[in-house]
C-alpha atoms as a PDB file:
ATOM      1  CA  UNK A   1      96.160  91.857 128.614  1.00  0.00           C
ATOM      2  CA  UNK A   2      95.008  88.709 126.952  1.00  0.00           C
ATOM      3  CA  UNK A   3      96.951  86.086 127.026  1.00  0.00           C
ATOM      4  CA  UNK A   4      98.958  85.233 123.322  1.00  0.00           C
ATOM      5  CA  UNK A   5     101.303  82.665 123.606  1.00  0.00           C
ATOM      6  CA  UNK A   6      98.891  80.067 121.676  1.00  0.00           C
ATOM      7  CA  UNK A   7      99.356  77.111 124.143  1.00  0.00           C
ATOM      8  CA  UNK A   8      96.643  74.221 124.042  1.00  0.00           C
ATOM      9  CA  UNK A   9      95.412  72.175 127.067  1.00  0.00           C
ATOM     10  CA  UNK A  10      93.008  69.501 127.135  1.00  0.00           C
ATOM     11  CA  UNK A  11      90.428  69.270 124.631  1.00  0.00           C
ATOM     12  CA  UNK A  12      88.284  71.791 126.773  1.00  0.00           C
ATOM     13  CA  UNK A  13      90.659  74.159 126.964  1.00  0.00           C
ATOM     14  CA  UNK A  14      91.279  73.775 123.377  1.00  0.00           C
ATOM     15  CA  UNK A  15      87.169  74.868 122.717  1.00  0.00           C
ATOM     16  CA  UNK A  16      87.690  77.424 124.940  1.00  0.00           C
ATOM     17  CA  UNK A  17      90.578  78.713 123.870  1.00  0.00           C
ATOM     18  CA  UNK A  18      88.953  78.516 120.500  1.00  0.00           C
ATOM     19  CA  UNK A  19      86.063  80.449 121.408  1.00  0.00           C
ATOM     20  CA  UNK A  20      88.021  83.578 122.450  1.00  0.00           C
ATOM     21  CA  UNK A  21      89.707  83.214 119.604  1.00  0.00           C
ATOM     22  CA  UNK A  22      86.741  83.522 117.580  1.00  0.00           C
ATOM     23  CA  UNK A  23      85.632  86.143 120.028  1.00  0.00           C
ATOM     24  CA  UNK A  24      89.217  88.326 119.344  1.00  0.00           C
ATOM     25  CA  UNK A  25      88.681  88.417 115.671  1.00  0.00           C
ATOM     26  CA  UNK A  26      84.910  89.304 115.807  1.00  0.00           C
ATOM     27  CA  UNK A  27      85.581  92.446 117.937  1.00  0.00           C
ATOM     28  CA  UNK A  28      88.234  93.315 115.647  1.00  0.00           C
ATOM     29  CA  UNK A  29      86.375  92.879 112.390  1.00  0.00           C
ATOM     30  CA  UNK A  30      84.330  95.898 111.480  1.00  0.00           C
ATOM     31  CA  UNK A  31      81.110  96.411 112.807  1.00  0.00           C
ATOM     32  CA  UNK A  32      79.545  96.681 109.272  1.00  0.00           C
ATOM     33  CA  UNK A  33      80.389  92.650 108.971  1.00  0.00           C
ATOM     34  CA  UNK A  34      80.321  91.626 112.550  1.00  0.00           C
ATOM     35  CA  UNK A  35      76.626  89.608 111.989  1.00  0.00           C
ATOM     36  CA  UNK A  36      78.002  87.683 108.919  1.00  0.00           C
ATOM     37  CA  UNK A  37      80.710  86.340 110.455  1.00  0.00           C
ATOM     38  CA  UNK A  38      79.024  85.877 114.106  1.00  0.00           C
ATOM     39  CA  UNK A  39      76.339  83.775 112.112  1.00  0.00           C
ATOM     40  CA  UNK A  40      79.506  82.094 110.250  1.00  0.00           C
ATOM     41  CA  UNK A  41      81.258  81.291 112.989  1.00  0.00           C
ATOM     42  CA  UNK A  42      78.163  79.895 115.572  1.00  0.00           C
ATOM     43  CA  UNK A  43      77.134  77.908 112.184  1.00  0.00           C
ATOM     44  CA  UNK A  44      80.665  75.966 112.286  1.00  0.00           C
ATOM     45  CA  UNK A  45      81.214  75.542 115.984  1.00  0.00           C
ATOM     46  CA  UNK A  46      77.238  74.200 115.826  1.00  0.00           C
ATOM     47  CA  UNK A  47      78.284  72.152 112.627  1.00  0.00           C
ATOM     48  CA  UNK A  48      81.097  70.807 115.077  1.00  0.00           C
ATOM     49  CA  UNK A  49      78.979  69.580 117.643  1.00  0.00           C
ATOM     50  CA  UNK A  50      79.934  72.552 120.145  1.00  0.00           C
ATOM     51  CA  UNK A  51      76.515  73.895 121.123  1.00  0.00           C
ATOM     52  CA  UNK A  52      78.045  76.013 124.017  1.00  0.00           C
ATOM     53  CA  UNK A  53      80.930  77.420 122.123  1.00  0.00           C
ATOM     54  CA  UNK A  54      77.842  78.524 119.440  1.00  0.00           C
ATOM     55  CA  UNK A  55      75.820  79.856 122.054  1.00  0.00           C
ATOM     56  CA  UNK A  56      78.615  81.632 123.136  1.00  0.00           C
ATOM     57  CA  UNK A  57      78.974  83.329 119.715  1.00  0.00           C
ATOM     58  CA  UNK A  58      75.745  83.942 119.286  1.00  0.00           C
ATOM     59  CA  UNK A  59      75.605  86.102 122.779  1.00  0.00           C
ATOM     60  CA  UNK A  60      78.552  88.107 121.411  1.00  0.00           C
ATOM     61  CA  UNK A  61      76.728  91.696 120.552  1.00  0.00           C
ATOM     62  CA  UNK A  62      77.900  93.841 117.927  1.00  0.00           C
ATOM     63  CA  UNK A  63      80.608  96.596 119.453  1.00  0.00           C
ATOM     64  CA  UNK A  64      79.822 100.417 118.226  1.00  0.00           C
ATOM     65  CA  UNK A  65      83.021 102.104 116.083  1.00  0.00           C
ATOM     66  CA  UNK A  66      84.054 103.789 119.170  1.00  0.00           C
ATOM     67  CA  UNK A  67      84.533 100.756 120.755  1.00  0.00           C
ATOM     68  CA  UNK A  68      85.939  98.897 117.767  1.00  0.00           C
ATOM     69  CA  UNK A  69      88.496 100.971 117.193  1.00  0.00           C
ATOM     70  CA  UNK A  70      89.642 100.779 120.972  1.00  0.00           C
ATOM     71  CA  UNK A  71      89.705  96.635 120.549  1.00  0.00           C
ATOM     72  CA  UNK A  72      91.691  97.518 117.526  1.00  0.00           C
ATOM     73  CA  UNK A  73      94.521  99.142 120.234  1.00  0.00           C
ATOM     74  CA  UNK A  74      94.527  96.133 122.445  1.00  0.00           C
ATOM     75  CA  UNK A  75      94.717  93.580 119.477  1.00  0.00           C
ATOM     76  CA  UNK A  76      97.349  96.000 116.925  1.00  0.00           C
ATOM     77  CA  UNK A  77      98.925  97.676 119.277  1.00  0.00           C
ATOM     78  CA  UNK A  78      99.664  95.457 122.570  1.00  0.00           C
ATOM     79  CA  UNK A  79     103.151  97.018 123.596  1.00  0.00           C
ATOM     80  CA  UNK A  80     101.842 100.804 123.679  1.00  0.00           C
ATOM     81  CA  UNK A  81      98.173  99.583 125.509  1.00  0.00           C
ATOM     82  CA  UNK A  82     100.505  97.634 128.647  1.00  0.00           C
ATOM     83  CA  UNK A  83     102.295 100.592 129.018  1.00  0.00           C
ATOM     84  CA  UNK A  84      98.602 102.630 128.777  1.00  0.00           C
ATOM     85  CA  UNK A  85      97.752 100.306 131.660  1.00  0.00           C
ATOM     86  CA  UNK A  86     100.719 100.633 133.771  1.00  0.00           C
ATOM     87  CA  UNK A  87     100.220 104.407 133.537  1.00  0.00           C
ATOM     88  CA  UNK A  88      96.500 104.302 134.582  1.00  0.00           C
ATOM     89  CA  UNK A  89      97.464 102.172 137.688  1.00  0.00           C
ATOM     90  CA  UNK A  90     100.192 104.625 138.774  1.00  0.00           C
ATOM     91  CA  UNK A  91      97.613 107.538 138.285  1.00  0.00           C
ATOM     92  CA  UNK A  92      95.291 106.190 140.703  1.00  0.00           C
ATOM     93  CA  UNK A  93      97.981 105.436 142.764  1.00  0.00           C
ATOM     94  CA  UNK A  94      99.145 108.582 143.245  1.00  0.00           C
ATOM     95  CA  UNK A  95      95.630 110.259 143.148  1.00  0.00           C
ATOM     96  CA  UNK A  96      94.876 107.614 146.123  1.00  0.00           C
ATOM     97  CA  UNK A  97      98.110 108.683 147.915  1.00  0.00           C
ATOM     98  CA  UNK A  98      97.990 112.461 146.743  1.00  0.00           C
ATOM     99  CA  UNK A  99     101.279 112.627 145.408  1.00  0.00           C
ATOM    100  CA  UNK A 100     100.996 116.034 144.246  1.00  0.00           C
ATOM    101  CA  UNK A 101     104.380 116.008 142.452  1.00  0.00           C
ATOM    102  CA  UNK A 102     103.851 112.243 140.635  1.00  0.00           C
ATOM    103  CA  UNK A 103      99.994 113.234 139.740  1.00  0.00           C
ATOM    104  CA  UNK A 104     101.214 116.502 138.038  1.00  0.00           C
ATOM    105  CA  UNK A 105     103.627 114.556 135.902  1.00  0.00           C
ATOM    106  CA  UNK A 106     101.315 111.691 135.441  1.00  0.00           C
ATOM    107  CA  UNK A 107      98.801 113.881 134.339  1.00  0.00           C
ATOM    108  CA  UNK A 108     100.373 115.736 131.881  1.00  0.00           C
ATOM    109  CA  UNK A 109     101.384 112.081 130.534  1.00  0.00           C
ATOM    110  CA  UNK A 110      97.850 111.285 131.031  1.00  0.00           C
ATOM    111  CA  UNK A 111      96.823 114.019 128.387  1.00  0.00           C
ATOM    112  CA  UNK A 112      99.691 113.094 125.897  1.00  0.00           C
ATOM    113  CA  UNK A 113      99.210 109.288 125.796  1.00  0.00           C
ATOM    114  CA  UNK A 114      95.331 109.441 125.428  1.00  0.00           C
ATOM    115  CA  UNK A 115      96.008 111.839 122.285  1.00  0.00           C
ATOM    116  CA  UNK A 116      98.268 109.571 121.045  1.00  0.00           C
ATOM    117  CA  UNK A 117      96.204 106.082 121.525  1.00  0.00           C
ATOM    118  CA  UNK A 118      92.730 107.813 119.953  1.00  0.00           C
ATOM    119  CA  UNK A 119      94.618 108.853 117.088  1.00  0.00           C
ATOM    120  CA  UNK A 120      96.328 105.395 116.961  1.00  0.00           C
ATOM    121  CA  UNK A 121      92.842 104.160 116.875  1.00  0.00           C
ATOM    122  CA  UNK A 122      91.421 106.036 114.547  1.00  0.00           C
ATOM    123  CA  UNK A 123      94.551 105.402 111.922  1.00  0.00           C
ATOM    124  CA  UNK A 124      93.635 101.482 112.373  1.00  0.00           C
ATOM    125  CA  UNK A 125      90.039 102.410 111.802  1.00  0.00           C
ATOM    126  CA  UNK A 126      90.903 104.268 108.494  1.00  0.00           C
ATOM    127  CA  UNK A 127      93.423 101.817 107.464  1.00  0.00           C
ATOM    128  CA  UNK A 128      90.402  99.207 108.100  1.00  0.00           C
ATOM    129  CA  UNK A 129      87.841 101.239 105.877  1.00  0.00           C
ATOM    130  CA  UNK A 130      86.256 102.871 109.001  1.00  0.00           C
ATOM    131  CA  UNK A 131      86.491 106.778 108.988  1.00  0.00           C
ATOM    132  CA  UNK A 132      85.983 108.104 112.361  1.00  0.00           C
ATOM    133  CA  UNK A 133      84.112 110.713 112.633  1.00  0.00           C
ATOM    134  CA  UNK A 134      84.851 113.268 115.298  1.00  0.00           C
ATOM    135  CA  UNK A 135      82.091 111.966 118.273  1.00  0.00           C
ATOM    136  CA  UNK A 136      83.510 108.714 117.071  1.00  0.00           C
ATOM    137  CA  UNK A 137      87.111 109.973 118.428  1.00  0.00           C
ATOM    138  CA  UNK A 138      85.403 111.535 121.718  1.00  0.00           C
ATOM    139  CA  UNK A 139      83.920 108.304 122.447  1.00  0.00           C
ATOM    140  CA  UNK A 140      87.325 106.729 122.017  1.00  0.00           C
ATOM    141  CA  UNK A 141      89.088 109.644 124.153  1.00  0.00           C
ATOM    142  CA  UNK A 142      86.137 109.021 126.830  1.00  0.00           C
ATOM    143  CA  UNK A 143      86.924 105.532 126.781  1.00  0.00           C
ATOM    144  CA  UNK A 144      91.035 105.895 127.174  1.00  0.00           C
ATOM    145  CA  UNK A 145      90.231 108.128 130.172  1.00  0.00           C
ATOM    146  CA  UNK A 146      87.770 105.809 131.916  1.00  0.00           C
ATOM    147  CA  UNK A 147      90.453 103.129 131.609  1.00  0.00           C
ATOM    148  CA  UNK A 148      93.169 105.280 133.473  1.00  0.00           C
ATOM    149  CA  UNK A 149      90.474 106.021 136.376  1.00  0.00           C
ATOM    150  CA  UNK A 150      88.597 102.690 136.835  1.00  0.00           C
ATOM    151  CA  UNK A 151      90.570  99.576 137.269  1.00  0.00           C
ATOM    152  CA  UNK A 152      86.790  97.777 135.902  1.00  0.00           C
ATOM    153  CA  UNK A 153      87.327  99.922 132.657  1.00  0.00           C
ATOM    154  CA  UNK A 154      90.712  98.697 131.978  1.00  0.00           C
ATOM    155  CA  UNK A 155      90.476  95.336 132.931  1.00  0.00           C
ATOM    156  CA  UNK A 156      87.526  95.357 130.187  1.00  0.00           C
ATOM    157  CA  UNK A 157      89.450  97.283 127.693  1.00  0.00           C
ATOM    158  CA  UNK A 158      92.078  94.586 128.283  1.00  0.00           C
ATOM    159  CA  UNK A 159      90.281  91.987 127.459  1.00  0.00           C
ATOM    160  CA  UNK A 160      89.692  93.935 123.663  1.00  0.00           C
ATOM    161  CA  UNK A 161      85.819  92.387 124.048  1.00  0.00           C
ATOM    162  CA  UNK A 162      84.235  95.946 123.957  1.00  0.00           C
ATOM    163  CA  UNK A 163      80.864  96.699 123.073  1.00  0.00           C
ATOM    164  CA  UNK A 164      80.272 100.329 123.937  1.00  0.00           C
ATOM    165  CA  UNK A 165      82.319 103.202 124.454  1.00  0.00           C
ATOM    166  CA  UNK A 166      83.278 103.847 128.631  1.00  0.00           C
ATOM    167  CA  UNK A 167      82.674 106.420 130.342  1.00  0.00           C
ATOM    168  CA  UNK A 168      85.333 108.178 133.273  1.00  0.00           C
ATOM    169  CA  UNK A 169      83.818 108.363 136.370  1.00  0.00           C
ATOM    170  CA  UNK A 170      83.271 111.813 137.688  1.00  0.00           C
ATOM    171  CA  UNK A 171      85.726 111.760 140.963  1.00  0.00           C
ATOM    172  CA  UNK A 172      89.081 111.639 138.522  1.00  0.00           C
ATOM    173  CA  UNK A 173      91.463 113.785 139.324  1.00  0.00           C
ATOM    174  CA  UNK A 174      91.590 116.729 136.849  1.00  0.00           C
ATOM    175  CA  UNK A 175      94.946 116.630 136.570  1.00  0.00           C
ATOM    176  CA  UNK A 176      95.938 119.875 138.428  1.00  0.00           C
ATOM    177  CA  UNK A 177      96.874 120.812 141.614  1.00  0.00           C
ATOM    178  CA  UNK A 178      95.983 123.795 143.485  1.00  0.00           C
ATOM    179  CA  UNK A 179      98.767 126.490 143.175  1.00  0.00           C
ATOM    180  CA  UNK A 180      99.726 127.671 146.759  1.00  0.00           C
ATOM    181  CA  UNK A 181      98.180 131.363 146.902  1.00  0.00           C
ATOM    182  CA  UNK A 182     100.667 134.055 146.063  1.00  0.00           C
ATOM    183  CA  UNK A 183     102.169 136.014 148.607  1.00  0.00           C
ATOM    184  CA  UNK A 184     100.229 139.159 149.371  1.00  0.00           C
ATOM    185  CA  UNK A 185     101.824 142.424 150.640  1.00  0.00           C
ATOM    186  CA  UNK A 186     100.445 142.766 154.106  1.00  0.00           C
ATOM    187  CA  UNK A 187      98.536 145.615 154.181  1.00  0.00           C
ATOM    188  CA  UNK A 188      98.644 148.513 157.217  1.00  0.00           C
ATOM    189  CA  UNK A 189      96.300 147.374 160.288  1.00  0.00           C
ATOM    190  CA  UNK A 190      93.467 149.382 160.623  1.00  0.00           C
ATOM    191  CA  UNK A 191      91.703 150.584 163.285  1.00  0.00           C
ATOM    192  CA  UNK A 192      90.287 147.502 165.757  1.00  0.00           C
ATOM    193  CA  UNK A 193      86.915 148.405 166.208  1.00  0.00           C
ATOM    194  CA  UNK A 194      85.066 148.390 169.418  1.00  0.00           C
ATOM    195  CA  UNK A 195      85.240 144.498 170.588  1.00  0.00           C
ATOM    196  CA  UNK A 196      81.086 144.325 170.394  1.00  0.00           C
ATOM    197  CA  UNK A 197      80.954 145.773 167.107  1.00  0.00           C
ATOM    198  CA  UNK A 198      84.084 143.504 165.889  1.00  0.00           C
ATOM    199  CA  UNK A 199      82.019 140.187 167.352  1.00  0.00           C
ATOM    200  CA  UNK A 200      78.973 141.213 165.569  1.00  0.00           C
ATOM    201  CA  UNK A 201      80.881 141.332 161.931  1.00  0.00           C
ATOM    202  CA  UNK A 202      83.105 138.303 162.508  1.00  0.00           C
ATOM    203  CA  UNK A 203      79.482 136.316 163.242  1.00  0.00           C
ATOM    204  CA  UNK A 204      77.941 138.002 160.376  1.00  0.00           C
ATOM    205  CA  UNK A 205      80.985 137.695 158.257  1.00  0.00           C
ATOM    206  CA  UNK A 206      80.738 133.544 159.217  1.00  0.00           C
ATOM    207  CA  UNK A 207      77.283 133.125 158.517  1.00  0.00           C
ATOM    208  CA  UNK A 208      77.707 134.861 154.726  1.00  0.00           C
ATOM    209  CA  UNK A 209      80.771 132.281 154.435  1.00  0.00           C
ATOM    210  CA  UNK A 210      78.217 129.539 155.672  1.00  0.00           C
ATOM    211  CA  UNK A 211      75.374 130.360 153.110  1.00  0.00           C
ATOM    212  CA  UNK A 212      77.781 130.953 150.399  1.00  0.00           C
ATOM    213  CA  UNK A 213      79.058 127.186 151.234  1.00  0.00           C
ATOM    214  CA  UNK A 214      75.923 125.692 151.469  1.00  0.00           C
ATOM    215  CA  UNK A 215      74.820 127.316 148.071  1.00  0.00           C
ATOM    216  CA  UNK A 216      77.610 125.781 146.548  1.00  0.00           C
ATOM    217  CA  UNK A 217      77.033 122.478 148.137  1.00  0.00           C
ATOM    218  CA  UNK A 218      73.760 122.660 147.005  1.00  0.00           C
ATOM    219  CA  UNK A 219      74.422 123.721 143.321  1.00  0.00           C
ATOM    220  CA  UNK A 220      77.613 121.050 143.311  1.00  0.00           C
ATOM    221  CA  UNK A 221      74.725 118.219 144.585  1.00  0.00           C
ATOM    222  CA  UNK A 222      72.483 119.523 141.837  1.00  0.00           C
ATOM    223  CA  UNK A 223      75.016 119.099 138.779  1.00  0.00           C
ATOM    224  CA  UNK A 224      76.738 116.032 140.440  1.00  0.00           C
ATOM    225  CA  UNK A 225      72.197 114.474 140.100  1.00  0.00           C
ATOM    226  CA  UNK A 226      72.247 116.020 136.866  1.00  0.00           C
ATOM    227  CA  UNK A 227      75.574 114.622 135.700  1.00  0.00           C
ATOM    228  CA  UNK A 228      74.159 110.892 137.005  1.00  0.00           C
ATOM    229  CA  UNK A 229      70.919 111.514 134.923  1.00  0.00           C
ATOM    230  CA  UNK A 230      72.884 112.520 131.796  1.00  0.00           C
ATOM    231  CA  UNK A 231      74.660 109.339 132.482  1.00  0.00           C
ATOM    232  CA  UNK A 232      72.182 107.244 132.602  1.00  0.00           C
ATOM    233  CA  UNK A 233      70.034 108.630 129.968  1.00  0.00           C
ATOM    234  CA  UNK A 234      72.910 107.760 127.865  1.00  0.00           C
ATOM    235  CA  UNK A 235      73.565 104.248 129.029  1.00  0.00           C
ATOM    236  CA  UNK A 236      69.968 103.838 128.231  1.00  0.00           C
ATOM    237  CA  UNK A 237      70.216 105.233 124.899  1.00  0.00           C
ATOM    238  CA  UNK A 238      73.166 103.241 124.045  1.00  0.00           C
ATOM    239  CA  UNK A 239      71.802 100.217 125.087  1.00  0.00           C
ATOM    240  CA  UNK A 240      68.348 100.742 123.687  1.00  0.00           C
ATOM    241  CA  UNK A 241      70.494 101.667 120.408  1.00  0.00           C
ATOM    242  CA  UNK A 242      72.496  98.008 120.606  1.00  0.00           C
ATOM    243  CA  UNK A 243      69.182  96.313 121.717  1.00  0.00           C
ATOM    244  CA  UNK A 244      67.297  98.072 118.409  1.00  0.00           C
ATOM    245  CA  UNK A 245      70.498  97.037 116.104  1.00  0.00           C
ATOM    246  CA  UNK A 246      70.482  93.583 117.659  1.00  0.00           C
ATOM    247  CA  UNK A 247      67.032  93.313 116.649  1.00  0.00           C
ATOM    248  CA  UNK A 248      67.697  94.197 112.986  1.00  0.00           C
ATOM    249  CA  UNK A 249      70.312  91.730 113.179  1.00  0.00           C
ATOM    250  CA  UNK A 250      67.874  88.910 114.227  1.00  0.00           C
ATOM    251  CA  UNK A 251      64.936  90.295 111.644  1.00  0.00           C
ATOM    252  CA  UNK A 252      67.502  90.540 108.855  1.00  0.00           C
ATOM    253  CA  UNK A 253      68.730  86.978 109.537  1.00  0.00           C
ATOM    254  CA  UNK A 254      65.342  85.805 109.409  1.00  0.00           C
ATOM    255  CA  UNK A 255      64.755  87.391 106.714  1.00  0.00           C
ATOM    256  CA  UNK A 256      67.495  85.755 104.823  1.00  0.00           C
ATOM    257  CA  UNK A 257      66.438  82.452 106.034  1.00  0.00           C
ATOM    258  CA  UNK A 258      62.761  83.098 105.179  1.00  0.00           C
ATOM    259  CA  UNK A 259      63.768  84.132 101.406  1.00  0.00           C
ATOM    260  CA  UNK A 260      66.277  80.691 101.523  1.00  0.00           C
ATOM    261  CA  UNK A 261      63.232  78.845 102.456  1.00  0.00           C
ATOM    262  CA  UNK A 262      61.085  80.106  99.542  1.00  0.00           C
ATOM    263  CA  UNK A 263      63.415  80.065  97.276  1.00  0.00           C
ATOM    264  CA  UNK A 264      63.731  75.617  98.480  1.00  0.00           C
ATOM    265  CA  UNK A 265      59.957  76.234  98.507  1.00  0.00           C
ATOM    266  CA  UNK A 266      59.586  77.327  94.724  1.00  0.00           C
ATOM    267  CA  UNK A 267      62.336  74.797  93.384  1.00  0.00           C
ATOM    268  CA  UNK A 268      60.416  72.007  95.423  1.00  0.00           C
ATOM    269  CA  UNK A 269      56.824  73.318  93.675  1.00  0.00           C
ATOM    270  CA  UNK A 270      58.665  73.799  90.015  1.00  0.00           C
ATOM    271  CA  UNK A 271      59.781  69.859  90.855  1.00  0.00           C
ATOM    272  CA  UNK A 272      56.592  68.905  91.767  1.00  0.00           C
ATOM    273  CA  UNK A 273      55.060  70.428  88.704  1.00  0.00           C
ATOM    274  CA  UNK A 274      57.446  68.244  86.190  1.00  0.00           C
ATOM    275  CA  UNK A 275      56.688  65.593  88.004  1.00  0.00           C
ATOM    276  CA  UNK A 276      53.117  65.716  88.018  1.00  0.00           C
ATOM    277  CA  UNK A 277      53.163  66.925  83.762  1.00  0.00           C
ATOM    278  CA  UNK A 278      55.416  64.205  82.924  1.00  0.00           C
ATOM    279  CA  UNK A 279      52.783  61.872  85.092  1.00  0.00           C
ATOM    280  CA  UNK A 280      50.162  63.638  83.021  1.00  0.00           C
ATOM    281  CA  UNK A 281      51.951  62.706  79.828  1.00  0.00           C
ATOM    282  CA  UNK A 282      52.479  59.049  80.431  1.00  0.00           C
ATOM    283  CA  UNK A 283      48.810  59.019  81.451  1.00  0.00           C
ATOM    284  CA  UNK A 284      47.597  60.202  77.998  1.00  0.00           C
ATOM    285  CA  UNK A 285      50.035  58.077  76.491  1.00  0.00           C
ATOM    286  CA  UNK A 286      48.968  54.737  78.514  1.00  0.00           C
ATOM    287  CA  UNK A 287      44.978  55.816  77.827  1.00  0.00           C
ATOM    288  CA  UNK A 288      46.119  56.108  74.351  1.00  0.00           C
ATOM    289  CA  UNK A 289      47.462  52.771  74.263  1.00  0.00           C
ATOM    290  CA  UNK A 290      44.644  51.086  75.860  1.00  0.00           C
ATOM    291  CA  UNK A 291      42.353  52.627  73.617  1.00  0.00           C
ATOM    292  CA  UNK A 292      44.294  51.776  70.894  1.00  0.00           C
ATOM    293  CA  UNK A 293      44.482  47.937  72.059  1.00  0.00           C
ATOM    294  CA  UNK A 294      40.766  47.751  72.984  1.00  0.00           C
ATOM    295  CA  UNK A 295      40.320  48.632  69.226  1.00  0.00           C
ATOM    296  CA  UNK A 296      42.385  46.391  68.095  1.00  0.00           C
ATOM    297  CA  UNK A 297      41.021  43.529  70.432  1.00  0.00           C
ATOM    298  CA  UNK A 298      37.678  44.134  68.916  1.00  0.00           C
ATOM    299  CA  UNK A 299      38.493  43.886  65.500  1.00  0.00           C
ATOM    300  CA  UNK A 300      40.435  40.712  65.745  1.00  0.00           C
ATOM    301  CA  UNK A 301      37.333  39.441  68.042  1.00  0.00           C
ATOM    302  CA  UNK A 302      35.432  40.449  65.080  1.00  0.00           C
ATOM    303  CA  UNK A 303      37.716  38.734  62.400  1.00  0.00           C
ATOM    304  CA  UNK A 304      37.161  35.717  64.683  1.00  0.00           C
ATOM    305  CA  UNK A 305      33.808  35.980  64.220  1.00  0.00           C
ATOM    306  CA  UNK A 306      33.082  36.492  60.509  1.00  0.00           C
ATOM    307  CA  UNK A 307      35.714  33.604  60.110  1.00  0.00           C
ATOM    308  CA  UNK A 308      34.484  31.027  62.296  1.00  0.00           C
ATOM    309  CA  UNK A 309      30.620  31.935  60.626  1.00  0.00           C
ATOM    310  CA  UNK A 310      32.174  31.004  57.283  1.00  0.00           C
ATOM    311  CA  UNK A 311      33.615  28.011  58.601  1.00  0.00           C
ATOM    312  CA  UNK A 312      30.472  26.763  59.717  1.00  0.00           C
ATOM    313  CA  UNK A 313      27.932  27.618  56.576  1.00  0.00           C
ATOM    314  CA  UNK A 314      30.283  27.102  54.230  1.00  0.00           C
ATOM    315  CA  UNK A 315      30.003  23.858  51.618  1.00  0.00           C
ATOM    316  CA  UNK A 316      31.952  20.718  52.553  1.00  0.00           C
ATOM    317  CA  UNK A 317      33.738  19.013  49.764  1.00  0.00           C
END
């Protein structure tokens, strides 16, 4: 389980700390508003001058409900999820050490405690604003049962960092044990048949019993290839899935920033445009005013003129 007491280091492990802090509450939050507050989030640590930390964020990828609602367990519900683990490592231990007795009880608690956790999930899902639907709580169940068979799966459930739902790997135990075969009346001997004749059947009986086994191995071989296929054709549907939503992510991001950018774009142009009218205007104005003063320049040049004429023709007394 992750660790909670909320101690603080050195000022790296304070960013680092801080960083899967950040990282807890983004694979908690809903899926629907995972981006925003990724992009939230990377903006501040960036804003702080912690590149790495934002890089970090940045990497995180959205989880699918299935898995959200199993970080939900690990985050909401940390008492029931150790004992969840504890359980899954005694299961494999007695599966390992073929306990028949421990692995039938463990089992059956196997069966209880998974029912229990999905719908524990899915009530923090609902009480979220997250529905899930019914493959939503399969995916969930899957997940819960790939934790109790693969130490890998539960040491990444534990961590509450999940992206995509687990899947059990196909060597679990089932769960039951093969019943000892009831005790059968023994029947009258018959009549031993010649000892040629008896050879003959017991080799023919063995070689029946040796095509019937190899038919089986052969069909077991055949869905074991299938089962792998159908395995990965999932993995690479779910991944293709996250890499196509990831991509919407990163279009619709640049899409906002785009319309931010026109939107400074058309302010800056409707700016420019007062500017450049109120330039305009106190161009007329100033070509009015030299026109004005040219006229006025000329007539008082003119006045000059007519008076200085006078002054010279005129009679002297």
């Amino acid at each position: 389980m992750r660790r909670e007491d909320g101690h603080r280091g050195a000022d790296g492990d304070h960013d680092a700390e801080s960083v899967e802090s950040v990282l807890d509450e983004l694979y908690t939050t809903p899926p629907s508003d995972f981006v925003p507050r990724r992009t939230e989030h990377a903006a501040a640590a960036r804003a702080a001058g912690r590149g790495e930390d934002a890089r970090r964020i940045r990497a995180a990828r959205r989880p699918t409900l299935a898995a959200w609602a199993a970080n939900l367990l690990t985050r909401f519900r940390p008492e029931e999820s150790r004992r969840f683990l504890d359980l899954g490592q005694a299961l494999r231990e007695a599966y390992r050490t073929l306990d028949a007795d421990g692995l039938k009880e463990l089992s059956a608690q196997r069966r209880s405690v998974v029912s229990a956790l999905s719908r524990q999930a899915a009530e923090l899902a609902d009480e979220a604003g997250h529905r899930l639907s019914e493959a939503a709580r399969r995916e969930v169940e899957s997940t819960l049962q790939a934790v109790l068979a693969d130490p890998d799966s539960a040491a990444r459930w534990a961590g509450g960092h999940l992206e995509g739902a687990l899947t059990p790997p196909s060597e679990f135990p089932s769960g039951t044990v093969p019943a000892e075969p009831a005790p059968r009346e023994r029947p009258s001997r018959p009549k031993a048949p010649p000892p040629g004749r008896a050879k003959d059947e017991l080799a023919e009986r063995r070689r029946k019993r040796q095509e019937e086994l190899t038919r089986a191995e052969q069909a077991a071989e055949r869905a074991a290839r299938q089962a792998r296929d159908r395995r990965a054709e999932h993995a690479d549907a779910d991944a293709s899935l996250r890499r196509t939503g990831d991509e919407l992510d990163r279009a619709r991001e640049e899409m906002s920033a785009a319309e931010q950018r026109l939107r400074q774009a058309r302010q800056e142009l409707q700016r420019a445009e007062r500017e450049q009218r109120e330039l305009e205007e106190r161009e007329r104005a100033a070509a009015h005013a030299l026109d004005r003063a040219e006229r006025e320049a000329q007539a008082a040049a003119q006045k000059v003129n007519r008076l200085a004429g006078r002054a010279k023709s005129g009679p002297i007394e």
